[in-house]
N, C-alpha and C. Protein backbone atom coordinates (compact mmCIF):
# COMPACT_ATOMS: atom_id res chain seq x y z
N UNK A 1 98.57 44.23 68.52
CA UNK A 1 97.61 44.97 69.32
C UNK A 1 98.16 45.11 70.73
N UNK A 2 97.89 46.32 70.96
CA UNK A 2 98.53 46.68 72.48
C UNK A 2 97.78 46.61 73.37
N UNK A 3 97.98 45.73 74.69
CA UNK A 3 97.10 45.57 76.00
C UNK A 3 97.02 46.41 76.36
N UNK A 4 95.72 46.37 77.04
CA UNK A 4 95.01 47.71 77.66
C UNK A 4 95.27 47.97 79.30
N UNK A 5 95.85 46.92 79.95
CA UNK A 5 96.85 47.36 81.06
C UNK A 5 98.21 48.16 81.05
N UNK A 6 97.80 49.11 81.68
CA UNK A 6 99.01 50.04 81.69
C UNK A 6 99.30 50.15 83.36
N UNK A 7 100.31 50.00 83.23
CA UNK A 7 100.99 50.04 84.84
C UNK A 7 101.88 50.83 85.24
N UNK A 8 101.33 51.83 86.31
CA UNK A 8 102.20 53.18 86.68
C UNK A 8 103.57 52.66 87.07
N UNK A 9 104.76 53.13 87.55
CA UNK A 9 105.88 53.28 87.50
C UNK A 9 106.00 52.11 88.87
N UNK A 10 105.57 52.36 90.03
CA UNK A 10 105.20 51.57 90.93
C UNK A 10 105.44 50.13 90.31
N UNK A 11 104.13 50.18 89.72
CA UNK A 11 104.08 48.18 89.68
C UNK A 11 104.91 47.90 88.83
N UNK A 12 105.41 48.78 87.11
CA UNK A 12 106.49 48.12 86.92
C UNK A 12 107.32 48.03 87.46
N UNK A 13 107.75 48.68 88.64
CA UNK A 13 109.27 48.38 89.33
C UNK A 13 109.20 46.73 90.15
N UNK A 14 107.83 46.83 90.46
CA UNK A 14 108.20 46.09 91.54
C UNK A 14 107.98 44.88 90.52
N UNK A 15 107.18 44.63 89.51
CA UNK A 15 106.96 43.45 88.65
C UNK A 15 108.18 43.00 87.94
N UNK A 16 109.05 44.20 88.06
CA UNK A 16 111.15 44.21 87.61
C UNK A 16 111.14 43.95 88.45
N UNK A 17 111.21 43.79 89.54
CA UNK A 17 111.98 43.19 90.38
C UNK A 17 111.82 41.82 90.57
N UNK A 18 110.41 41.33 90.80
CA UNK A 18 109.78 40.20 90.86
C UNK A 18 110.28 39.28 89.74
N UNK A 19 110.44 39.64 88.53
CA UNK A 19 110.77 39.21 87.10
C UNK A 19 112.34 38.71 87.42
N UNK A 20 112.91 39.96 88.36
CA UNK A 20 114.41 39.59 87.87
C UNK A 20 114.91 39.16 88.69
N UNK A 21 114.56 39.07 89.94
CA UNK A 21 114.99 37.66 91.13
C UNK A 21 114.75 36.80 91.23
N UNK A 22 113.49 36.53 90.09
CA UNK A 22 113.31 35.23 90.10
C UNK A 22 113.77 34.76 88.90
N UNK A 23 114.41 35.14 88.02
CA UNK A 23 115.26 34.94 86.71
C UNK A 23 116.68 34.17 87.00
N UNK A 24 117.11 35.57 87.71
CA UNK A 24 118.34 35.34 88.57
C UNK A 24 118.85 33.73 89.40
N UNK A 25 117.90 34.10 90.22
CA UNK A 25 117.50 32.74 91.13
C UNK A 25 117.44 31.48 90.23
N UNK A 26 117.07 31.27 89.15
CA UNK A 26 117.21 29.89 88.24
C UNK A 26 118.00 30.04 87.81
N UNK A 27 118.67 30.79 87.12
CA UNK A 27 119.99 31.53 86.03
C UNK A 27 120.96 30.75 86.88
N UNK A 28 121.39 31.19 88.18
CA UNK A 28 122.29 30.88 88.98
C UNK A 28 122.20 29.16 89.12
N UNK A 29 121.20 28.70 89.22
CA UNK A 29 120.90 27.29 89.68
C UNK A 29 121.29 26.56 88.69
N UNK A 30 121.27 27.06 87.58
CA UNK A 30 120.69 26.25 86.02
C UNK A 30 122.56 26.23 85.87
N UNK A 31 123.18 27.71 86.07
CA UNK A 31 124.58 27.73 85.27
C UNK A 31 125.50 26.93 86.43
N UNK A 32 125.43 26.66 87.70
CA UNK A 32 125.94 26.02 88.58
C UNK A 32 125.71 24.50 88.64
N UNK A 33 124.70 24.23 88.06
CA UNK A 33 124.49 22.95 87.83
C UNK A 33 125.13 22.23 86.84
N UNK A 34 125.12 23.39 85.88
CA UNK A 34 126.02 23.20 84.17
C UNK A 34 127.82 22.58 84.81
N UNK A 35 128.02 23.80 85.22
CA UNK A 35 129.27 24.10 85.70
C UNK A 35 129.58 22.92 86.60
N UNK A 36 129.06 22.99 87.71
CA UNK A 36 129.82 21.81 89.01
C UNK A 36 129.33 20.77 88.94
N UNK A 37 128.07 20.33 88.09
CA UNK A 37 127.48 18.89 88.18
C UNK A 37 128.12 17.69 89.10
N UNK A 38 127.16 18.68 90.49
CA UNK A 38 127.38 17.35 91.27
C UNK A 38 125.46 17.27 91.43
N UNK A 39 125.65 15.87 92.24
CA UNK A 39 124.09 15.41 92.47
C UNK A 39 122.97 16.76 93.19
N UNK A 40 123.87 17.47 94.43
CA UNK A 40 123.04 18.45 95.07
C UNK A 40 122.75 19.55 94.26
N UNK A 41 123.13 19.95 93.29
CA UNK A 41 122.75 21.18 92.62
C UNK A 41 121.42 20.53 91.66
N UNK A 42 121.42 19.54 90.97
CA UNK A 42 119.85 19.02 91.29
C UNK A 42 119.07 19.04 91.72
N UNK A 43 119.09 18.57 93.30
CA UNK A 43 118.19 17.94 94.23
C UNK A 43 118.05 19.77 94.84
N UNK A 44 119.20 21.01 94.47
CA UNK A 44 118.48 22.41 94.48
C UNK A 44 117.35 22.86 93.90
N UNK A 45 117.81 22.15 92.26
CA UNK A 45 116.57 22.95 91.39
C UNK A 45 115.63 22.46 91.49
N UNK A 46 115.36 20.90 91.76
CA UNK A 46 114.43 20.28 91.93
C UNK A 46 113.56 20.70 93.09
N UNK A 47 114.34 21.46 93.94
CA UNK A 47 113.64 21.71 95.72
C UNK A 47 112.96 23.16 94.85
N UNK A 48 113.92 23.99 94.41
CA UNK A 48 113.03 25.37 93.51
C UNK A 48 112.30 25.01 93.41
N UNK A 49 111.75 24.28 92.10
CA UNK A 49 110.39 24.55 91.33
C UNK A 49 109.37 23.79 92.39
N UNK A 50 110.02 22.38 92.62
CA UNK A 50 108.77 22.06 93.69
C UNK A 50 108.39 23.49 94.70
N UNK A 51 109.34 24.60 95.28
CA UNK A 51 108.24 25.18 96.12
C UNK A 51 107.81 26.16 95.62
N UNK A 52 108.40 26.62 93.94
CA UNK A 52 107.43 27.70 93.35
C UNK A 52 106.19 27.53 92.76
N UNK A 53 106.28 25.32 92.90
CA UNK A 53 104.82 25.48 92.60
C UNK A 53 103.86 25.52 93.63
N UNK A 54 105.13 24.77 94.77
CA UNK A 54 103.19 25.06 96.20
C UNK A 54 103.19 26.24 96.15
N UNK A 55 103.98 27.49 96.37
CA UNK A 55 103.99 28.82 96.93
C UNK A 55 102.82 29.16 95.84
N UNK A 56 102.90 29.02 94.46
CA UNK A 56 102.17 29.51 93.33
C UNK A 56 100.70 28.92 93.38
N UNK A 57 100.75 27.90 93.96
CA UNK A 57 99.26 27.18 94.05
C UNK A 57 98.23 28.02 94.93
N UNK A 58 99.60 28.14 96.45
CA UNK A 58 99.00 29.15 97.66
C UNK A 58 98.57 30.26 97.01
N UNK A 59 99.63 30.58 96.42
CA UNK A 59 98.59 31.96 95.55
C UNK A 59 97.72 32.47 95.05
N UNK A 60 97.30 30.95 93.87
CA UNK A 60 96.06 31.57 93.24
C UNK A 60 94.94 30.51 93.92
N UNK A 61 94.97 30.16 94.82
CA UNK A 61 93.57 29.70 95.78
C UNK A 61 93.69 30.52 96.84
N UNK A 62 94.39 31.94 97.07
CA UNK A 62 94.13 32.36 97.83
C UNK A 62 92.97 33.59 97.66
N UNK A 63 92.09 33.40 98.92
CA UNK A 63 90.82 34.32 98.66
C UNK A 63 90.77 35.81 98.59
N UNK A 64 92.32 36.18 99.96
CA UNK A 64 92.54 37.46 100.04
C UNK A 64 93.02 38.02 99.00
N UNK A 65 93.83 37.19 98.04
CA UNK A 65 94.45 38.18 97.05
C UNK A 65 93.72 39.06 96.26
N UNK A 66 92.46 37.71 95.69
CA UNK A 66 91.89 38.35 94.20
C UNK A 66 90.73 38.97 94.69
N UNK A 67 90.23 40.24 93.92
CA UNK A 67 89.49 41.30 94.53
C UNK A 67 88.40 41.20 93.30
N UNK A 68 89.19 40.37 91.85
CA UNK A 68 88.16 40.35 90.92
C UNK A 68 88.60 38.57 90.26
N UNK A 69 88.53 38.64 88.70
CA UNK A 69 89.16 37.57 88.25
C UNK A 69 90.24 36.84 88.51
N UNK A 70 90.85 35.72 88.96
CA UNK A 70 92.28 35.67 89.23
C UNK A 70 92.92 35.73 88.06
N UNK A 71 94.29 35.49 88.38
CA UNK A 71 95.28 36.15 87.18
C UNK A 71 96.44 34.77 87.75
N UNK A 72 96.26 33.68 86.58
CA UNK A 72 97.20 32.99 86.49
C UNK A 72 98.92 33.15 86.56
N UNK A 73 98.76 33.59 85.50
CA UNK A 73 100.67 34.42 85.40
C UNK A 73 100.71 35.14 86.41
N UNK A 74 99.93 35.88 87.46
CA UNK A 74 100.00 37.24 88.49
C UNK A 74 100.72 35.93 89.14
N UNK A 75 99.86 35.08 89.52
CA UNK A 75 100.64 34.25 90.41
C UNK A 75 101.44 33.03 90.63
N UNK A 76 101.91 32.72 89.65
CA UNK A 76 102.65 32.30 88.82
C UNK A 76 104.49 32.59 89.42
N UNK A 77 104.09 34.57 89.07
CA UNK A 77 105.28 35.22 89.12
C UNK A 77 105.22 35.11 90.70
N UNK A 78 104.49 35.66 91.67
CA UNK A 78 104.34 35.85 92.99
C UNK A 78 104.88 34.56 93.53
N UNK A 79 104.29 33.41 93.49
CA UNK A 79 104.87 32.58 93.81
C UNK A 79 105.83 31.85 93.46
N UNK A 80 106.67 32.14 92.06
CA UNK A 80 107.91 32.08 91.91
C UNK A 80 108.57 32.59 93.06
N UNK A 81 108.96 34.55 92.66
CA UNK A 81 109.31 35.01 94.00
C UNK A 81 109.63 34.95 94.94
N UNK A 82 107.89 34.36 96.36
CA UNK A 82 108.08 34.38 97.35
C UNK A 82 109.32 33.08 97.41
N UNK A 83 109.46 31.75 96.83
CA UNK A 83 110.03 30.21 96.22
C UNK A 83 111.21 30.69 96.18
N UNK A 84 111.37 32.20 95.30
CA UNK A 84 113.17 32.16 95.47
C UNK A 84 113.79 32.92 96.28
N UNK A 85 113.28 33.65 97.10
CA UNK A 85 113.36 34.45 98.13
C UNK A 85 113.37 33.51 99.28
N UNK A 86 113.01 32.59 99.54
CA UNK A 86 112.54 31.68 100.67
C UNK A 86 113.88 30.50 100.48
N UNK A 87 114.36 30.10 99.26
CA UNK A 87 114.88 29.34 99.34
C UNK A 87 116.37 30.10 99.29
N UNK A 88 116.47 31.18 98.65
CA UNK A 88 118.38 31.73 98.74
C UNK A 88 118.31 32.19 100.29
N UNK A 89 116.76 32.68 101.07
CA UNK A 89 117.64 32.83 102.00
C UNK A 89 117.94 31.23 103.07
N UNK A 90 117.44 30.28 102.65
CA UNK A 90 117.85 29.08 103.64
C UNK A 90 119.17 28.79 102.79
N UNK A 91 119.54 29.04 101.90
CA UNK A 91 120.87 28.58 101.36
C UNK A 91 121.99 29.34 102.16
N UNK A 92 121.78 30.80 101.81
CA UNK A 92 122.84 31.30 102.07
C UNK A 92 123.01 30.80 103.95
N UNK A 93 121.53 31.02 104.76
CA UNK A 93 122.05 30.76 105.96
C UNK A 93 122.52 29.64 106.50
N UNK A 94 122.21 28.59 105.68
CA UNK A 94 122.90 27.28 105.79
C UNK A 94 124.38 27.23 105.34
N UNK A 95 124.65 27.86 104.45
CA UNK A 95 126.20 28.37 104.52
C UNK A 95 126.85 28.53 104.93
N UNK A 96 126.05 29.88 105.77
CA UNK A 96 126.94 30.87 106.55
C UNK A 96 127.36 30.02 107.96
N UNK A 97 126.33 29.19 108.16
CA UNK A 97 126.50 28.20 109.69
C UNK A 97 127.45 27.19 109.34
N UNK A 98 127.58 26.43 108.02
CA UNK A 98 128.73 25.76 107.08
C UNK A 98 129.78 26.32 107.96
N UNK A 99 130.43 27.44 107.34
CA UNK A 99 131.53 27.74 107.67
C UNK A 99 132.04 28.30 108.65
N UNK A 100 131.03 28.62 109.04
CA UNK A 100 131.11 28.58 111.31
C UNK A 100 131.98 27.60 111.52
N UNK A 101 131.13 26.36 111.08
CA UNK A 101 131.35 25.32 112.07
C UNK A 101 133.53 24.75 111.39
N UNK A 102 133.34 25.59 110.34
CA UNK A 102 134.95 24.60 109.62
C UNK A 102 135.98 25.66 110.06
N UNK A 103 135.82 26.71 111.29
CA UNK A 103 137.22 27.23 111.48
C UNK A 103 137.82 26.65 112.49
């Protein structure tokens, strides 16, 4: 049986996008962890999910969002997201200051 939400071109893009940076964002964590197994690529994924779950909590107790029922999975994904967006960019800029400091 087919759901009765249908979503104009809009929200699927942006729900692709949402879907696939935050895919990405573990994909990378999960196969780097495989790969280099040292202790910090852990104490990465472990820092992930801990803040996709506060970010995700912020989400669905938030009052402004929901206009009707809340939507678990809505925010779920959202606060995945904002979690991996928030955390590649403190990675990369912690990096980028990394190798400032080693020329």
């Amino acid at each position: 049986m087919m759901s009765d939400t249908h979503l104009s071109l809009y929200e699927f893009l942006r729900m692709f996008v949402v879907i696939g940076v935050t895919l990405i964002g573990y994909f990378y964590l999960i196969l780097n962890l495989i790969t280099v197994r040292k202790l910090g690529g852990v104490f990465q994924l472990l820092a992930l999910i801990g803040l996709s779950a506060i970010f995700s909590f912020m989400m669905f107790r938030s009052e402004n969002m929901w206009s009707g029922e809340p939507s678990f999975s809505l925010a779920l994904m959202f606060g995945s997201f904002s979690a991996t967006v928030i955390f590649y960019m403190f990675k990369i800029m912690i990096h980028a200051f990394e190798s400032l400091g080693r020329e």
